[in-house]
N, C-alpha and C. Protein backbone atom coordinates (compact mmCIF):
# COMPACT_ATOMS: atom_id res chain seq x y z
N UNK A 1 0.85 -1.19 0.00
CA UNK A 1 0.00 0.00 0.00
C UNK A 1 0.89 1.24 0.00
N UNK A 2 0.59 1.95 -1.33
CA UNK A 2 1.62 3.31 -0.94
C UNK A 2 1.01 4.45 -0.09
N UNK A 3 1.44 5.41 0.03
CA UNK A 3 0.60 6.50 0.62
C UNK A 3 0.40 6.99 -0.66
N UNK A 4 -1.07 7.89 -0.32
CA UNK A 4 -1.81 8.71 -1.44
C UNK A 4 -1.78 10.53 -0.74
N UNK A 5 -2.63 11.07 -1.87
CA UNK A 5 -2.27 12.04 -1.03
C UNK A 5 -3.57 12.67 -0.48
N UNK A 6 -4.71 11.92 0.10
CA UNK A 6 -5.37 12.42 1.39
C UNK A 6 -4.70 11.74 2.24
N UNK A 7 -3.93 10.70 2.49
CA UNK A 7 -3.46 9.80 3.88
C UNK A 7 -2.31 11.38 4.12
N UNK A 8 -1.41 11.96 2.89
CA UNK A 8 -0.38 12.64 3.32
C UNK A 8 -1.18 14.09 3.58
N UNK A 9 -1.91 14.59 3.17
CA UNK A 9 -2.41 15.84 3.72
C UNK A 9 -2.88 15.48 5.38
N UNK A 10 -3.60 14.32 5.49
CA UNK A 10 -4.41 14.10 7.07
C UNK A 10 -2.61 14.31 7.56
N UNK A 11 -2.17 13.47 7.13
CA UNK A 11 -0.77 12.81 8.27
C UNK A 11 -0.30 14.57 8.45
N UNK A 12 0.17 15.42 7.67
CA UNK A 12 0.42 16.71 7.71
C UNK A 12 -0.22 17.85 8.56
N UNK A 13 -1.78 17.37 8.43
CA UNK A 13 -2.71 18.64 9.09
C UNK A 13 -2.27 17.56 10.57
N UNK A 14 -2.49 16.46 11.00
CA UNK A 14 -2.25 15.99 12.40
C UNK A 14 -0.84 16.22 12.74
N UNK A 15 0.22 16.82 11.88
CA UNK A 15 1.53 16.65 12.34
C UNK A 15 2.01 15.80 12.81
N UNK A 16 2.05 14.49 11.87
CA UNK A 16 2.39 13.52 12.44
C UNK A 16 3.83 12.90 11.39
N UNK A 17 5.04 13.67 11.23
CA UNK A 17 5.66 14.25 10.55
C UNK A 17 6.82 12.50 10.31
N UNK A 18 6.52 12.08 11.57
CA UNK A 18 8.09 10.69 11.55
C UNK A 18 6.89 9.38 10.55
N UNK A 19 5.64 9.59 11.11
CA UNK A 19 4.89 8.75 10.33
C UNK A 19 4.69 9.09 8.66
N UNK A 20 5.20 10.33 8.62
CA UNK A 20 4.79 10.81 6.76
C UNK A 20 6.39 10.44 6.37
N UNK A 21 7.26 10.29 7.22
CA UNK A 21 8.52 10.45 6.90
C UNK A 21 9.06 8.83 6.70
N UNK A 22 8.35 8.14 7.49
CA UNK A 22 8.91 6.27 7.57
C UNK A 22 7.71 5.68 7.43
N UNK A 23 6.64 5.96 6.36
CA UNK A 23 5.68 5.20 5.99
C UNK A 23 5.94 3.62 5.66
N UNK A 24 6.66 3.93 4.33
CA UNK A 24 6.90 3.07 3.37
C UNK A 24 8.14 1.84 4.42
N UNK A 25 8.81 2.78 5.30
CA UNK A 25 9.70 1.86 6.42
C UNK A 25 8.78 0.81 7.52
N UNK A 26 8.07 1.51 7.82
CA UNK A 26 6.83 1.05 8.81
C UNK A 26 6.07 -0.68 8.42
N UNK A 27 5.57 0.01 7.32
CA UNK A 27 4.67 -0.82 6.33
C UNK A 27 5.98 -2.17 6.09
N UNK A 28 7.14 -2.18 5.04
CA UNK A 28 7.61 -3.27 5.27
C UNK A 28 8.43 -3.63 6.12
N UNK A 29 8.36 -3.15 7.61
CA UNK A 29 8.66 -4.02 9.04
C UNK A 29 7.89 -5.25 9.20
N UNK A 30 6.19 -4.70 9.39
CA UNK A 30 5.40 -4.75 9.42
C UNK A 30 4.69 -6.35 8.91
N UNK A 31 5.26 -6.15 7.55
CA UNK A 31 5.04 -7.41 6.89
C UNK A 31 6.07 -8.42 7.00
N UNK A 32 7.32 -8.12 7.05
CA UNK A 32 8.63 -8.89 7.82
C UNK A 32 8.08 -9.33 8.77
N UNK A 33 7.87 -9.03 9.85
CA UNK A 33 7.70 -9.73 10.99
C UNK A 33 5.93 -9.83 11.45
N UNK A 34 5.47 -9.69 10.51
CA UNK A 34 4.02 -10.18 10.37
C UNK A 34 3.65 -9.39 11.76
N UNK A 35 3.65 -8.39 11.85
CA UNK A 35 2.91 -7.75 13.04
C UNK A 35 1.18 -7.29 12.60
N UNK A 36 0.49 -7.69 13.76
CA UNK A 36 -0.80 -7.30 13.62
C UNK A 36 -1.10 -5.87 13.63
N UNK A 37 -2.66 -5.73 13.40
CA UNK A 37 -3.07 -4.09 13.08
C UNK A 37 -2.69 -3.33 14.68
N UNK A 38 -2.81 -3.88 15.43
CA UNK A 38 -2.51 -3.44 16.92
C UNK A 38 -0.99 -2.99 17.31
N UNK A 39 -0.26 -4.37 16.57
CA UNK A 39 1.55 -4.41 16.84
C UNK A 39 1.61 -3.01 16.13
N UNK A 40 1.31 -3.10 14.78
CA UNK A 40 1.52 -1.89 14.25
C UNK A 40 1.69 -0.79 14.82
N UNK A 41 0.15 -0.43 14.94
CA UNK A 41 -0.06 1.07 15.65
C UNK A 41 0.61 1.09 16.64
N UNK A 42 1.05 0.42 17.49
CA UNK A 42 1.75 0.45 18.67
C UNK A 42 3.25 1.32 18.41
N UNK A 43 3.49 0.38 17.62
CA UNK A 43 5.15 -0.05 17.03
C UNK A 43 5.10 1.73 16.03
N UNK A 44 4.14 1.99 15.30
CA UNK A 44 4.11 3.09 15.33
C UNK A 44 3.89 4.55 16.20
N UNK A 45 3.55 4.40 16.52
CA UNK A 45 3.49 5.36 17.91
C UNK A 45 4.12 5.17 18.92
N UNK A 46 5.10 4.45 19.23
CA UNK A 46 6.23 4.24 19.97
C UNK A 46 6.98 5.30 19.40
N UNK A 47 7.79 4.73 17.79
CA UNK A 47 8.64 5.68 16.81
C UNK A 47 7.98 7.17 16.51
N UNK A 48 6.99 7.43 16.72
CA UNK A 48 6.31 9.20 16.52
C UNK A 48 6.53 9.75 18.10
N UNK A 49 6.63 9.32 18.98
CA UNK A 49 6.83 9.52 20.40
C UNK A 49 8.38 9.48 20.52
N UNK A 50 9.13 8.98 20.08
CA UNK A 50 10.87 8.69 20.33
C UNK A 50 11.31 10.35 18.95
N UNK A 51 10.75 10.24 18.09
CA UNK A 51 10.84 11.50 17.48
C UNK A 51 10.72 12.37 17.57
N UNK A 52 9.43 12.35 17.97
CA UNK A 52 9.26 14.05 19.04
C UNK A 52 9.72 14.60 20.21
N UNK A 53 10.27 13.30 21.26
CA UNK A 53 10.82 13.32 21.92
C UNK A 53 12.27 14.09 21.78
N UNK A 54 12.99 13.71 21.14
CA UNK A 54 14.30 14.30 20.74
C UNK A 54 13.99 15.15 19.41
N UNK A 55 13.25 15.28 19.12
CA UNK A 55 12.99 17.10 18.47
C UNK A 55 12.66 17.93 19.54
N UNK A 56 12.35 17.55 20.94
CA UNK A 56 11.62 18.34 21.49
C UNK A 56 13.06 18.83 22.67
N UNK A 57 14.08 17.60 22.97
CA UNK A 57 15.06 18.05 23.28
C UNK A 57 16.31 18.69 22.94
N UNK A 58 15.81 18.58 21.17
CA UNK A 58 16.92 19.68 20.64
C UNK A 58 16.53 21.01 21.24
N UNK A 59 15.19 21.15 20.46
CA UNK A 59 14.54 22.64 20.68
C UNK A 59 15.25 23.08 22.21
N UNK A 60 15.00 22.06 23.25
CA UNK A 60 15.58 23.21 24.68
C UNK A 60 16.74 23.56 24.11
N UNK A 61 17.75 22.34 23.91
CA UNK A 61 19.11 22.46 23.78
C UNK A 61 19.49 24.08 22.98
N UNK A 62 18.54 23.98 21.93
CA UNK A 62 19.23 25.39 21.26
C UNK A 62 18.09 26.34 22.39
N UNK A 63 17.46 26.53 22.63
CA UNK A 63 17.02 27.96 23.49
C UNK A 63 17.41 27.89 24.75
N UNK A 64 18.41 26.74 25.34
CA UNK A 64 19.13 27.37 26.44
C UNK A 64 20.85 28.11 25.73
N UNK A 65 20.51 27.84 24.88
CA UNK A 65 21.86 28.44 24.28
C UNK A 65 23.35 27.80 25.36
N UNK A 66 23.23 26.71 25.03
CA UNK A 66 24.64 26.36 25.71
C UNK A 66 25.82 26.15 24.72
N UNK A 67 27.09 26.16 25.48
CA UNK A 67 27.96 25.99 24.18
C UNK A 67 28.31 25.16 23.83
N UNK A 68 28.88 24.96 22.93
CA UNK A 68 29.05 23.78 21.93
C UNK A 68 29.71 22.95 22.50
N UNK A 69 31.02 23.30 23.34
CA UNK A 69 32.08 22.64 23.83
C UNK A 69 31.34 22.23 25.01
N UNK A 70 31.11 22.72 25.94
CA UNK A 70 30.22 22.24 26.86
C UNK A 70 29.37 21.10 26.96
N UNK A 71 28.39 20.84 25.43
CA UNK A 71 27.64 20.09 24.86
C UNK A 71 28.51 18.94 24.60
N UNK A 72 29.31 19.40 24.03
CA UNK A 72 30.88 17.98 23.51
C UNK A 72 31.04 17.56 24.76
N UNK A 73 31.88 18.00 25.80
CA UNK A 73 32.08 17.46 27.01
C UNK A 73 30.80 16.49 27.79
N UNK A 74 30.07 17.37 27.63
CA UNK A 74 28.59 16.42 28.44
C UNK A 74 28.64 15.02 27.94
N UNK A 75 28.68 15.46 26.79
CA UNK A 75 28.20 13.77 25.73
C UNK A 75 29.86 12.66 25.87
N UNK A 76 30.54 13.12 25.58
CA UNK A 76 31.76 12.14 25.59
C UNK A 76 32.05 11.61 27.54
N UNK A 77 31.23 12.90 28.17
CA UNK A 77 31.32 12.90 29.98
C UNK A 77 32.57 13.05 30.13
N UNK A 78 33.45 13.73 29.56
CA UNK A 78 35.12 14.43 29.73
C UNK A 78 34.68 15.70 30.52
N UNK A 79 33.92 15.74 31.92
CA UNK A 79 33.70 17.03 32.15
C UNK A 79 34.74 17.20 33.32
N UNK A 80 36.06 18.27 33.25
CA UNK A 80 36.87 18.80 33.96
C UNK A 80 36.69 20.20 34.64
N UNK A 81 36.71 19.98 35.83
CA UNK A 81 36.07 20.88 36.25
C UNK A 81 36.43 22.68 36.27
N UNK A 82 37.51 23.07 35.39
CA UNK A 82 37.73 24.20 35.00
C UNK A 82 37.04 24.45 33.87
N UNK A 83 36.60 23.39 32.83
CA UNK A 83 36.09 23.68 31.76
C UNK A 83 34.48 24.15 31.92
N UNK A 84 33.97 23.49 33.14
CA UNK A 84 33.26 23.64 33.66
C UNK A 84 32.78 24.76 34.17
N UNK A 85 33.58 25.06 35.09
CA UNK A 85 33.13 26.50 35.75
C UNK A 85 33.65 27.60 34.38
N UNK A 86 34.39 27.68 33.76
CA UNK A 86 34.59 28.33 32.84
C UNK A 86 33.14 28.59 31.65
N UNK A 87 32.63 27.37 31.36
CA UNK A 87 31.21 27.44 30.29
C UNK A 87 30.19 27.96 31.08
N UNK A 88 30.35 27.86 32.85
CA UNK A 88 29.04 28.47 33.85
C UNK A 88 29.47 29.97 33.62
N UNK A 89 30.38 30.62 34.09
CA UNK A 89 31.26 32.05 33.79
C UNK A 89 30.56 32.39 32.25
N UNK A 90 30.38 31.69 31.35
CA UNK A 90 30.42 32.37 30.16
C UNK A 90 28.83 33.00 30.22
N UNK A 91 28.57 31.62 30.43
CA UNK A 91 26.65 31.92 30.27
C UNK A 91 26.28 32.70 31.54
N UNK A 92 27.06 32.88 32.72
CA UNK A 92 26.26 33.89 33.58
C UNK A 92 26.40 35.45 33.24
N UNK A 93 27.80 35.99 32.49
CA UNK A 93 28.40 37.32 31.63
C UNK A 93 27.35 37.28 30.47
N UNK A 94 26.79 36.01 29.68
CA UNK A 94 26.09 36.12 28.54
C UNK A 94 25.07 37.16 29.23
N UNK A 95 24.02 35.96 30.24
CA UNK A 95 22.71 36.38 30.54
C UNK A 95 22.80 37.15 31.47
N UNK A 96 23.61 37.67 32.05
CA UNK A 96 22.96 38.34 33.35
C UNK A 96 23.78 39.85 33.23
N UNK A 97 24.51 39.95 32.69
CA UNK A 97 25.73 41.18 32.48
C UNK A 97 25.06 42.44 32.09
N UNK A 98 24.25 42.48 30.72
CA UNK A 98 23.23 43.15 30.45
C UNK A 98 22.21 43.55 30.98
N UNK A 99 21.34 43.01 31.82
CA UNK A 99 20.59 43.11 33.22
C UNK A 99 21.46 44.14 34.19
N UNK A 100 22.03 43.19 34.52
CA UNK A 100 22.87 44.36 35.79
C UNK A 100 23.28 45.75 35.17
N UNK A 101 23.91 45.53 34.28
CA UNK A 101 24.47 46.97 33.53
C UNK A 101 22.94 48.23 33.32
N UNK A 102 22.03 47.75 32.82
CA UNK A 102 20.80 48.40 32.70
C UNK A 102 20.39 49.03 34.51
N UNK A 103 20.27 48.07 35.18
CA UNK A 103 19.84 48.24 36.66
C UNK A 103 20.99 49.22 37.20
N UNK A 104 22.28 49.11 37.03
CA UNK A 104 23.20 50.33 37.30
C UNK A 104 22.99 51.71 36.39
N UNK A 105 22.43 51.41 35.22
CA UNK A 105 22.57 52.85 34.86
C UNK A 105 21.48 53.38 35.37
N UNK A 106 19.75 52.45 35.70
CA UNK A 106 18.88 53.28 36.29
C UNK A 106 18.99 53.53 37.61
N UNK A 107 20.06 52.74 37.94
CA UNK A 107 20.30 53.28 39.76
C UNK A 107 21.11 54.81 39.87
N UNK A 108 22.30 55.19 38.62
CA UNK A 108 22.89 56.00 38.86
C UNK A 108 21.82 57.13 37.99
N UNK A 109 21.10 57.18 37.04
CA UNK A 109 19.93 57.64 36.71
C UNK A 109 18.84 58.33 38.40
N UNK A 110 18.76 57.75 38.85
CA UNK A 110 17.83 57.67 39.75
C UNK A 110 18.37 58.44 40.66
N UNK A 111 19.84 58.43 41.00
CA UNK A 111 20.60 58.87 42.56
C UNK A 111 20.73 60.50 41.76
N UNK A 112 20.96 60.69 40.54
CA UNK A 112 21.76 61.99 39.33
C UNK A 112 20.24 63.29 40.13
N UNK A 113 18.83 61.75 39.97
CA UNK A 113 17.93 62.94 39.69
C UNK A 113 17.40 62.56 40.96
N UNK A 114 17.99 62.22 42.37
CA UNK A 114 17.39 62.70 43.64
C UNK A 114 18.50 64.11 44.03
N UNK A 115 19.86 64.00 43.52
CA UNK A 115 20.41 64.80 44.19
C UNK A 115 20.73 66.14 43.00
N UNK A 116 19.65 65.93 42.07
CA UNK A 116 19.45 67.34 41.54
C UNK A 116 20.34 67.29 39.91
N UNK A 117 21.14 66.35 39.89
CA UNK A 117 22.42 66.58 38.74
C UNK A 117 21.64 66.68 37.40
N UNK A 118 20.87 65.73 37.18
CA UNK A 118 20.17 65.51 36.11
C UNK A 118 19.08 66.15 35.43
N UNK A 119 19.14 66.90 34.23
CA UNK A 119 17.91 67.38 33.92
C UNK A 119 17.03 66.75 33.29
């Protein structure tokens, strides 16, 4: 059975993106190992769940913005602990440096125009 294209518009409007992507993979598992209509769906929705799963942990990965090397270290687990506090140092100057700098200029903003300096 190939896919047609109402099975690929439904599979699309449901976003069901690993199933439009490993149809044709699915289907001859399927018949290899003679799995029933149940094994199937199962066996499919296991693999749409393990996909989204790790699409869903990239996505943090890039919006915590960590660094690359950091990321390398984690995964190989070579984590030394200068490299360490060094990638924490980077990302606390990333995120927080700008904050503080803003909060000092409205503090010295603020002190300019209690003690008159500022027009």
């Amino acid at each position: 059975m190939t896919m047609d294209d109402e099975l690929t518009k439904t599979l699309k409007y449901l976003r069901l993106s690993g199933l439009l992507a490993h149809w044709d993979q699915y289907l001859a598992l399927a018949r290899q190992q003679r799995f029933s209509h149940v094994r199937l769906l199962r066996y499919v929705l296991e693999e749409e769940f393990k996909i989204r799963s790790e699409n869903a942990r990239k996505l943090r990965l890039a919006r915590a913005r960590i660094p690359e090397l950091f990321l390398r270290q984690i995964a190989a687990r070579d984590l030394h602990l200068p490299a360490v506090q060094q990638a924490a140092a980077a990302l606390r100057n990333r995120c927080y440096k700008p904050q503080s700098r803003q909060i000092e200029e409205q503090n010295s903003l603020f002190s300019d125009m209690w003690r008159g300096d500022a027009e």
